[in-house]
Protein backbone atom coordinates (compact mmCIF):
# COMPACT_ATOMS: atom_id res chain seq x y z
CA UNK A 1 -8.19 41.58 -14.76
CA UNK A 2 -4.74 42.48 -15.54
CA UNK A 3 -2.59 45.55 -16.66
CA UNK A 4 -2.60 45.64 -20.65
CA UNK A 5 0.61 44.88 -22.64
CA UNK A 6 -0.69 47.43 -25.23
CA UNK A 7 0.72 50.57 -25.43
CA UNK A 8 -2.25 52.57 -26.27
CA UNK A 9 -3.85 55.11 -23.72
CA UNK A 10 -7.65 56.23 -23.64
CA UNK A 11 -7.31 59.64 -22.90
CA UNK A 12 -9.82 61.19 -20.57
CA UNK A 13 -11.53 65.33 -19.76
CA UNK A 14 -12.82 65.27 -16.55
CA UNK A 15 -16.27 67.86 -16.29
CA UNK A 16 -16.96 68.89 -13.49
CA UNK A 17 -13.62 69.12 -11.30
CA UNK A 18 -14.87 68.93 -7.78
CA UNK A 19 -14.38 66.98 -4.82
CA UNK A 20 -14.47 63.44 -6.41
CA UNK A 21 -12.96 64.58 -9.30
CA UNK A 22 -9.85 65.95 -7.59
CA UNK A 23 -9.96 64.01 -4.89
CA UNK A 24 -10.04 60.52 -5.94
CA UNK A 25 -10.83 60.47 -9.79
CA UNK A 26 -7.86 62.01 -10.91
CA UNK A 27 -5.30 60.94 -8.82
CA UNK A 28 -6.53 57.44 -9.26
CA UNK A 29 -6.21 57.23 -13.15
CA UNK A 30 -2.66 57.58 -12.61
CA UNK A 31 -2.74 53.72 -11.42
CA UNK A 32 -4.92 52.84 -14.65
CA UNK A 33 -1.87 51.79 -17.39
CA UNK A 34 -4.55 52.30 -19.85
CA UNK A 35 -5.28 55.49 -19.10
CA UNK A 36 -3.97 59.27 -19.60
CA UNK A 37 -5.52 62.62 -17.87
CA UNK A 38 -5.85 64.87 -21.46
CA UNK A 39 -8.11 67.89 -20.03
CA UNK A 40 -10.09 68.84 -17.57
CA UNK A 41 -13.41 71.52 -17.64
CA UNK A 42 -15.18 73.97 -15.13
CA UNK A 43 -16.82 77.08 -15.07
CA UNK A 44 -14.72 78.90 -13.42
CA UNK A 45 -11.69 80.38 -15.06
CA UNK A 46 -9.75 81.62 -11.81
CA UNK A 47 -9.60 78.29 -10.46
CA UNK A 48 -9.20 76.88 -14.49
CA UNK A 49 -5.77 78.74 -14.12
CA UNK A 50 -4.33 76.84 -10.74
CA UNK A 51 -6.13 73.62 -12.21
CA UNK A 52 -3.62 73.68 -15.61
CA UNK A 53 -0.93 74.48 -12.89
CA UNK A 54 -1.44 71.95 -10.61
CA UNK A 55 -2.19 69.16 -13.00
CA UNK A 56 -0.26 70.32 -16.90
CA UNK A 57 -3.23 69.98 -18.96
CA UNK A 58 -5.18 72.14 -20.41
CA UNK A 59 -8.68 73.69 -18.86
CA UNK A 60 -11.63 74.35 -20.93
CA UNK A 61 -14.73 76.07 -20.06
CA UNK A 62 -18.29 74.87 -19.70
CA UNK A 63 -19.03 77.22 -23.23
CA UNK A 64 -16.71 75.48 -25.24
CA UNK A 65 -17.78 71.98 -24.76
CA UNK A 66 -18.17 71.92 -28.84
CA UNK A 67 -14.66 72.63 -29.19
CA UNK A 68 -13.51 69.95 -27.06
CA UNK A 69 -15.54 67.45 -28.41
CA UNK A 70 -14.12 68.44 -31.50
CA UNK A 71 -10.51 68.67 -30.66
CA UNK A 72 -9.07 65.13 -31.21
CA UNK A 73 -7.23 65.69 -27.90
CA UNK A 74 -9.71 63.38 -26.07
CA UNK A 75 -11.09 60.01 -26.59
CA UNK A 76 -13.02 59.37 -23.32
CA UNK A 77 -14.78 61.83 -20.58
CA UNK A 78 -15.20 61.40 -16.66
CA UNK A 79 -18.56 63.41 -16.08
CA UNK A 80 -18.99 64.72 -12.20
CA UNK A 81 -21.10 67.35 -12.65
CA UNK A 82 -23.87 68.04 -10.15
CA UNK A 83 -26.56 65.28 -10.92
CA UNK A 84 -29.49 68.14 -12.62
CA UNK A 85 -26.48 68.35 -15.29
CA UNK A 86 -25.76 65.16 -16.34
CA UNK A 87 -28.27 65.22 -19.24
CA UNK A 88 -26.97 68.73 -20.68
CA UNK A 89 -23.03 67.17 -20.77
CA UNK A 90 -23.36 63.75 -21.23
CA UNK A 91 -25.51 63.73 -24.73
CA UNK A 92 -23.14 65.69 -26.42
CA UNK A 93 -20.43 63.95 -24.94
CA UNK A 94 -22.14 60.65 -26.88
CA UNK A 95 -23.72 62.76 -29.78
CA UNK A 96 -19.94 63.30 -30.61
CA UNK A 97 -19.17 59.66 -30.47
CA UNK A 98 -16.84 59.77 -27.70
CA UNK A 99 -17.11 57.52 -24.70
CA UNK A 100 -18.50 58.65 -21.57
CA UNK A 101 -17.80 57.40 -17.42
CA UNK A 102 -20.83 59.04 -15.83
CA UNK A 103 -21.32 59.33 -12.51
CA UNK A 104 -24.16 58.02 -10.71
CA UNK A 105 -27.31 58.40 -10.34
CA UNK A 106 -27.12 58.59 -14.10
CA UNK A 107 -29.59 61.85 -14.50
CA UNK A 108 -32.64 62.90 -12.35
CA UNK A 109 -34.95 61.87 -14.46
CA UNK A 110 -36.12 58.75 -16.64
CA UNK A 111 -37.00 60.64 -19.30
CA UNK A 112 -33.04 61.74 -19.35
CA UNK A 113 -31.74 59.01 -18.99
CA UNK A 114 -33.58 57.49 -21.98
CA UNK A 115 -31.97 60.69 -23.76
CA UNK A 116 -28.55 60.00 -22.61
CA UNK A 117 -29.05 56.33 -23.88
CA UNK A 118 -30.71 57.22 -27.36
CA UNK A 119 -27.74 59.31 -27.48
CA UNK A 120 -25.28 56.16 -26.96
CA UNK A 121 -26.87 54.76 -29.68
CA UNK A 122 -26.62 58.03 -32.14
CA UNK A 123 -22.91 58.47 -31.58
CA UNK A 124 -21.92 54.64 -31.04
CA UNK A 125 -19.37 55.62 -28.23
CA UNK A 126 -20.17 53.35 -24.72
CA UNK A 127 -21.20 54.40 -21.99
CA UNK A 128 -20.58 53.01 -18.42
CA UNK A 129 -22.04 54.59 -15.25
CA UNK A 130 -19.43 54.87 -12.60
CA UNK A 131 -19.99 51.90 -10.38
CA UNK A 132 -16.74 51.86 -9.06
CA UNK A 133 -18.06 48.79 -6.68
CA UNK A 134 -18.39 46.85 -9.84
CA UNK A 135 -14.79 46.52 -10.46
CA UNK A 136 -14.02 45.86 -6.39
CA UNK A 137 -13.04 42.25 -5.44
CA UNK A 138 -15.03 41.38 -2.26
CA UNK A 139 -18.47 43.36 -3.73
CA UNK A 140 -17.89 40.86 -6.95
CA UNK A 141 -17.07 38.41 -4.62
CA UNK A 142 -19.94 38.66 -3.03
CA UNK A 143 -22.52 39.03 -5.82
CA UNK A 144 -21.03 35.66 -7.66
CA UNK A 145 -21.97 33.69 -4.13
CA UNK A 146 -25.45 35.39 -3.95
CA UNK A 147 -25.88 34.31 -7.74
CA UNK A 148 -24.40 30.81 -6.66
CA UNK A 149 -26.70 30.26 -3.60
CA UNK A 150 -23.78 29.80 -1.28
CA UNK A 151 -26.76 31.51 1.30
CA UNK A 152 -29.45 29.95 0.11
CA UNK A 153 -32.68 31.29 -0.87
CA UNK A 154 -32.27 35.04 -0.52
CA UNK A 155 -34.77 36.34 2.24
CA UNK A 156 -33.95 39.89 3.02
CA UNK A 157 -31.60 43.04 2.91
CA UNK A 158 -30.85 45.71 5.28
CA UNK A 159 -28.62 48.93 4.80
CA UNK A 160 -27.73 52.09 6.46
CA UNK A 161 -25.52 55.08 5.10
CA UNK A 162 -24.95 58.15 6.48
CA UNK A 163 -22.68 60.99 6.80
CA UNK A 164 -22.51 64.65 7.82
CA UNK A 165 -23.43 67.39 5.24
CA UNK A 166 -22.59 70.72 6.24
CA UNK A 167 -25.35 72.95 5.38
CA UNK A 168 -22.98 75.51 3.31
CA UNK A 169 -22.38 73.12 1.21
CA UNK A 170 -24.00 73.38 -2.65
CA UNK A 171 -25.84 69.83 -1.72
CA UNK A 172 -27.82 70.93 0.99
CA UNK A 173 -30.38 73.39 -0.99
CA UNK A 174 -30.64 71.77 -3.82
CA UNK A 175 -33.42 69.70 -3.21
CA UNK A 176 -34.74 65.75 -3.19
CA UNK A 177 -31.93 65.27 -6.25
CA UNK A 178 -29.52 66.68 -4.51
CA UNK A 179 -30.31 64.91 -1.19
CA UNK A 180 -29.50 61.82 0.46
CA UNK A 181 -31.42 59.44 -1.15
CA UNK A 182 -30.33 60.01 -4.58
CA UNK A 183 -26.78 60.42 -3.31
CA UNK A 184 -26.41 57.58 -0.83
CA UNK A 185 -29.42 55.45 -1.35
CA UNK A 186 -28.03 54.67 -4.64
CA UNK A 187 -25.37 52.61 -3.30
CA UNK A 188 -27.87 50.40 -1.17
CA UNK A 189 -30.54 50.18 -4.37
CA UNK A 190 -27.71 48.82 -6.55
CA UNK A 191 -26.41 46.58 -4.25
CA UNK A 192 -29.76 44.65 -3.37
CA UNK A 193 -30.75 44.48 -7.64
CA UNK A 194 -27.56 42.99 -8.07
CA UNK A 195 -27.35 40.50 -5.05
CA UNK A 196 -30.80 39.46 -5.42
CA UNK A 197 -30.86 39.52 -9.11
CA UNK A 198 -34.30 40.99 -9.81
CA UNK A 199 -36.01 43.98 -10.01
CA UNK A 200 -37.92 46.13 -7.30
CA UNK A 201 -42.22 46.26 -8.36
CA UNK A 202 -42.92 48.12 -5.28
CA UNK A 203 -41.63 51.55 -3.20
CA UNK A 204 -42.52 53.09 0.05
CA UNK A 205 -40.45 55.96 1.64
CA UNK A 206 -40.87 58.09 4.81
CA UNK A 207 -38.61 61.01 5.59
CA UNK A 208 -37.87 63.87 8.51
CA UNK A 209 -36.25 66.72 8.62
CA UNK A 210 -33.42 67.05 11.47
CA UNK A 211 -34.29 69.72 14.04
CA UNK A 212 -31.89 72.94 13.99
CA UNK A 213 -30.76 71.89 10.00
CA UNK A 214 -32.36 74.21 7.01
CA UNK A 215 -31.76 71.59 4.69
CA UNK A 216 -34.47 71.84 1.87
CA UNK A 217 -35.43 68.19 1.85
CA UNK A 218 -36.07 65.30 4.48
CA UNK A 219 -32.42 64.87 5.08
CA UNK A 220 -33.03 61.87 7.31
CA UNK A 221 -35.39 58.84 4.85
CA UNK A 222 -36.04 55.09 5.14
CA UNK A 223 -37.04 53.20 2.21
CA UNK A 224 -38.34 50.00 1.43
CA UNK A 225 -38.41 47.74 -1.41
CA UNK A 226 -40.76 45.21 -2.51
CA UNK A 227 -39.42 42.44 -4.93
CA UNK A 228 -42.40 40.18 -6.91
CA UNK A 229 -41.52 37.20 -5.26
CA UNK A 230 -42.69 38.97 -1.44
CA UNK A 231 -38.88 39.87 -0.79
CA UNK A 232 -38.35 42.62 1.17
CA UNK A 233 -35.20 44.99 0.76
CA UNK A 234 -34.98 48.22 3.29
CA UNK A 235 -32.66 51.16 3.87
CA UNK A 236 -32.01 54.74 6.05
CA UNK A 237 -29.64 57.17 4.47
CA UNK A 238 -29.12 60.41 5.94
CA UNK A 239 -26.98 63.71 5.67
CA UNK A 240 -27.13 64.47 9.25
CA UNK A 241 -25.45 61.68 11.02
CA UNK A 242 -22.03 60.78 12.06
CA UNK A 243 -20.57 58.65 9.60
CA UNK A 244 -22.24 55.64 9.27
CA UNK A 245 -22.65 52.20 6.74
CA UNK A 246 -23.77 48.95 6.99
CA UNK A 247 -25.02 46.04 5.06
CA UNK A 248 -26.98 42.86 6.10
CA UNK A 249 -28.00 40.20 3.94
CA UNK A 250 -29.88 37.08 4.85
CA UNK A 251 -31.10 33.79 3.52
CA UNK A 252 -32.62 30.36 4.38
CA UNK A 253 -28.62 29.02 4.71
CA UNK A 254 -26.68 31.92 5.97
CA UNK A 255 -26.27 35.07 6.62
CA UNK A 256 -23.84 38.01 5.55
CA UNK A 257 -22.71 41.52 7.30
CA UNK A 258 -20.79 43.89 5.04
CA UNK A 259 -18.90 46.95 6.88
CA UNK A 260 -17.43 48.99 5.45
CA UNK A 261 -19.83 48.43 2.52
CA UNK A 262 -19.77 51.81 -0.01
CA UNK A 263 -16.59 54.12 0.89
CA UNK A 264 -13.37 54.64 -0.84
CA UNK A 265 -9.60 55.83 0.14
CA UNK A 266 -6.33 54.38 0.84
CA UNK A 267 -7.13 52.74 3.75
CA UNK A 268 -10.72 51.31 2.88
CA UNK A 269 -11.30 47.52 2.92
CA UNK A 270 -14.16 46.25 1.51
CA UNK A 271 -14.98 43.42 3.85
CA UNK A 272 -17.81 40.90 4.81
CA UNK A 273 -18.39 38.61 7.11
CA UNK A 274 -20.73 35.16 6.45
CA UNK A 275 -22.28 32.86 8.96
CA UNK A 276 -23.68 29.85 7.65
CA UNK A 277 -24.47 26.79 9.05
CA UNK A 278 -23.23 28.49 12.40
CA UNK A 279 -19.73 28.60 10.84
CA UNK A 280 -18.07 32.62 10.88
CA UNK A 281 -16.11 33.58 8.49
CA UNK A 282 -14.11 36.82 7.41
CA UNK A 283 -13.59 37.88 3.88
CA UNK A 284 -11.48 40.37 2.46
CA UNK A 285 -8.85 41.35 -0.72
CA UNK A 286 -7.96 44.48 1.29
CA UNK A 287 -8.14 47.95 0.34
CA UNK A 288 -8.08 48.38 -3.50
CA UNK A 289 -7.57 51.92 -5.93
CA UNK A 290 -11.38 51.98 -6.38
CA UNK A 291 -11.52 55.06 -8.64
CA UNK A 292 -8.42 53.30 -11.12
CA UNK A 293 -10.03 50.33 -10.75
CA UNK A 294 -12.94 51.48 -12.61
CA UNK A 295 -11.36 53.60 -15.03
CA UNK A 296 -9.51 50.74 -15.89
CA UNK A 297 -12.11 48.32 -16.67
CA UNK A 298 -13.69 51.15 -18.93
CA UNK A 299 -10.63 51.84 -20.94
CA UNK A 300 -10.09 48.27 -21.47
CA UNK A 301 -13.31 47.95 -22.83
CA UNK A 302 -12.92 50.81 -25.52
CA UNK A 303 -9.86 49.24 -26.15
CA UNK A 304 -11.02 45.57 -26.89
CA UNK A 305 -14.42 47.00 -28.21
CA UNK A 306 -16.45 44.96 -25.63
CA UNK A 307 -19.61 46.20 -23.73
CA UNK A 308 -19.43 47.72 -20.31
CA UNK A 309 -21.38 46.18 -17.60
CA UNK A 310 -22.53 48.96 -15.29
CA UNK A 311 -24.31 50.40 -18.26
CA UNK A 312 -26.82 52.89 -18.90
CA UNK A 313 -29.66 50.51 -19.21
CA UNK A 314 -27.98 49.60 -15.08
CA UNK A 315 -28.33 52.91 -14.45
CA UNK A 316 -32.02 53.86 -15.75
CA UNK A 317 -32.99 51.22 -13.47
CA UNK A 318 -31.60 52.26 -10.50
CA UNK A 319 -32.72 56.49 -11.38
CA UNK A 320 -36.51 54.63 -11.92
CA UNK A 321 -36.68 53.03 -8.50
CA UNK A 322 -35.37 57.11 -7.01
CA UNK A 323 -38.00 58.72 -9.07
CA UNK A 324 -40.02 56.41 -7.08
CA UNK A 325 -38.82 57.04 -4.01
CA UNK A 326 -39.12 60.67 -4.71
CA UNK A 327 -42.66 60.21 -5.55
CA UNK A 328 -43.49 58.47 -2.40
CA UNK A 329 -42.18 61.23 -0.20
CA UNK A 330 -44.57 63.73 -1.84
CA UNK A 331 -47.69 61.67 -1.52
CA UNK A 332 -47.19 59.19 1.67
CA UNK A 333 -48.35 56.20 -0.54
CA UNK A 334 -46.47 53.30 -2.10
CA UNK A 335 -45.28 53.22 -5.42
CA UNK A 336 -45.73 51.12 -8.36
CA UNK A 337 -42.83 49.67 -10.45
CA UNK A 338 -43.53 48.12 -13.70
CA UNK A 339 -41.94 44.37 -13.58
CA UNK A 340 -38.59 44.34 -15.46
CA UNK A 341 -36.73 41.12 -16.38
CA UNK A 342 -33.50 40.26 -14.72
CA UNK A 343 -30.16 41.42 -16.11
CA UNK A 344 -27.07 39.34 -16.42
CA UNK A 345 -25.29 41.72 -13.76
CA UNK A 346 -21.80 41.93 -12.37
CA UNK A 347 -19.05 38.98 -13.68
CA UNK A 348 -16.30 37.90 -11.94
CA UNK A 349 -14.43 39.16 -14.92
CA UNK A 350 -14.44 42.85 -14.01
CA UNK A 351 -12.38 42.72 -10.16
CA UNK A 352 -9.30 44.86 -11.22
CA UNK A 353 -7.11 45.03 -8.40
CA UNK A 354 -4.91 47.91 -7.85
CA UNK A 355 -2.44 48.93 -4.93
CA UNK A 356 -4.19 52.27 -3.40
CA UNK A 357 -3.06 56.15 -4.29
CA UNK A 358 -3.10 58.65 -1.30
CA UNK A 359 -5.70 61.11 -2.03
CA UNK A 360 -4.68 65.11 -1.06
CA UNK A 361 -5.80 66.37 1.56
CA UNK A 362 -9.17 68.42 1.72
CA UNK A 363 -6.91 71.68 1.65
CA UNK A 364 -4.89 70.99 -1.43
CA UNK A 365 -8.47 70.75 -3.45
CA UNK A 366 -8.70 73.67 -5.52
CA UNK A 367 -12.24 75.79 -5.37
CA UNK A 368 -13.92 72.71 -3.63
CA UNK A 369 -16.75 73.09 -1.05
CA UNK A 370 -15.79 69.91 0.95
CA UNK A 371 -19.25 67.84 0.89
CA UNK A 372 -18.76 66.60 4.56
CA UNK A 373 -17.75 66.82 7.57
CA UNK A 374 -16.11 63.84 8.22
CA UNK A 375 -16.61 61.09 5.37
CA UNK A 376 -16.82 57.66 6.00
């Protein structure tokens, strides 16, 4: 997808300005053509004041979310809020008829995110959760030859993410939706729907708790998917590891490695590596502005009226197979899914491609509790 030759701008808020927001959101809109910073929201007014400084907008608070919705200073918000929020912002957000770039996992909850879409369809704005991967050229890439059967018949999937949460950190008390599996595991649960093109019918999950941590959930889980045709998709997340990610994919053809796999920054390459018919090969477009990338894609589809593809409907589906994985947890036993029909899914149509922005450095973020210690 290319830069528009239009000269209109979607202009964004940001809620919620922490780590990704500063971090990587905001300075990556500046690559988006499409795309302005308007305002930005938090709850805290001391920090509101070096936030107008640093970035020459205006800061709102939490309370008067009415008033900017009402403003006609915004057309568009980024919502990064902690995930128990996303419900409380985003359907007034969409009530309003504005559009909405929600992070993921869309809500915590089915029932909310059935909310946030019934709100969608009150307001008429769109609403795309933020699947940055959506928009990256090797993940597309790679989706398009699943879809194609340049592997063969899909067999299996295999995934590991990890990182290191400190336990000051807001994350690590906040329970399962706050946790690892919600967090990481919805990178991995994404990935496999989309590659294999259907829809989990089956969860199991086991989970520990890391000796010497206090975190207040199994910060250490596997979990396993079960597909209706006998596939077989498994992951481990955790948030007390070094950094860690990895993706394997294998069919009756060929088989596919993916590392790095989820991460962001400057520097990040998306890359994969196939072997099929005992020939190696090593694909990769090189490290991309993930964060403009997406924003992007989303303006350009306000801007030409067209559906998003990471919608909510993407999203509920993903948030059903957590609550699941929550639920198995708790009781030890597997968990049902009802069947779902496939989706259409990503299209090569989405890869924007955009030369990388340096993100500031951890210390320049302004009343941010870095989430780890060293992120992959």
């Amino acid at each position: 997808m290319n830069q528009p030759t239009h000269d209109r701008k979607i202009r964004y808020a940001v809620i919620g300005c922490g780590q990704i927001s500063q971090q990587s959101f905001i300075p990556g809109i500046e690559r988006a053509a499409n795309s302005t910073l308007a305002a930005l929201m938090t709850g805290d007014m001391k920090k509101a004041e070096a936030l107008e400084a640093r970035y020459g907008v205006r800061v709102w608070h939490y309370d008067d979310l009415p008033d900017l919705l009402a403003s006609g200073e915004i057309d568009a918000v980024y919502l990064a809020t902690p995930n128990s929020l996303h419900r409380q912002y985003a359907v007034p957000v969409l009530e309003a008829g504005l559009h909405l770039l929600l992070e993921k996992p869309m809500a915590t909850s089915v029932e909310d995110c059935e909310a946030i879409l019934q709100a969608q369809r009150n307001g008429g704005g769109k609403l795309m959760i933020a699947y940055r991967l959506h928009c990256e050229p090797a993940t597309v890439e790679l989706v398009s030859r699943c879809r194609d059967g340049d592997f063969g018949t899909l067999v299996g999937f295999s995934s590991v993410f990890g990182q290191d949460v400190p336990q000051s950190n807001h994350r690590a008390h906040g329970g399962y939706w706050s946790g690892p599996v919600p967090d990481l595991g919805n990178y991995p649960i994404n990935a496999v729907r989309h590659m294999f093109g259907a829809e989990p019918v089956e969860v199991t999950a086991a989970g520990t708790r890391t000796p010497g941590r206090n975190f207040n959930f199994e910060d250490t889980v596997s979990v396993t998917l079960r597909f209706a045709d006998g596939r077989i998709a498994d992951f481990i997340v955790s948030y007390a590891s070094a950094p860690v990610e990895g993706m394997t994919l294998f069919g009756s053809r060929g088989s596919v490695k993916v590392d790095p796999c989820y991460t962001f920054g400057p520097s990040v390459a998306i890359t994969y590596t196939t072997l099929i018919d005992g020939k190696k090969d090593r694909h990769s477009h090189g490290p991309v502005e993930q964060f403009g990338g997406e924003t992007f894609y989303f303006s350009e589809c306000i801007l030409k009226d067209q559906a998003p593809e990471p919608d909510g409907e993407d999203g509920l589906r993903d948030v059903r197979v957590l609550v699941a994985a929550e639920a198995a947890l708790r009781t030890g036993e597997p968990q049902s899914l009802p069947p779902l029909a496939a989706r259409e899914g990503i299209q090569q149509d989405q890869v924007v491609i955009l030369p990388p922005v340096e993100e500031p450095p951890e210390s320049d973020l302004i009343g941010v509790m870095v989430q780890a210690v060293s992120r992959p």
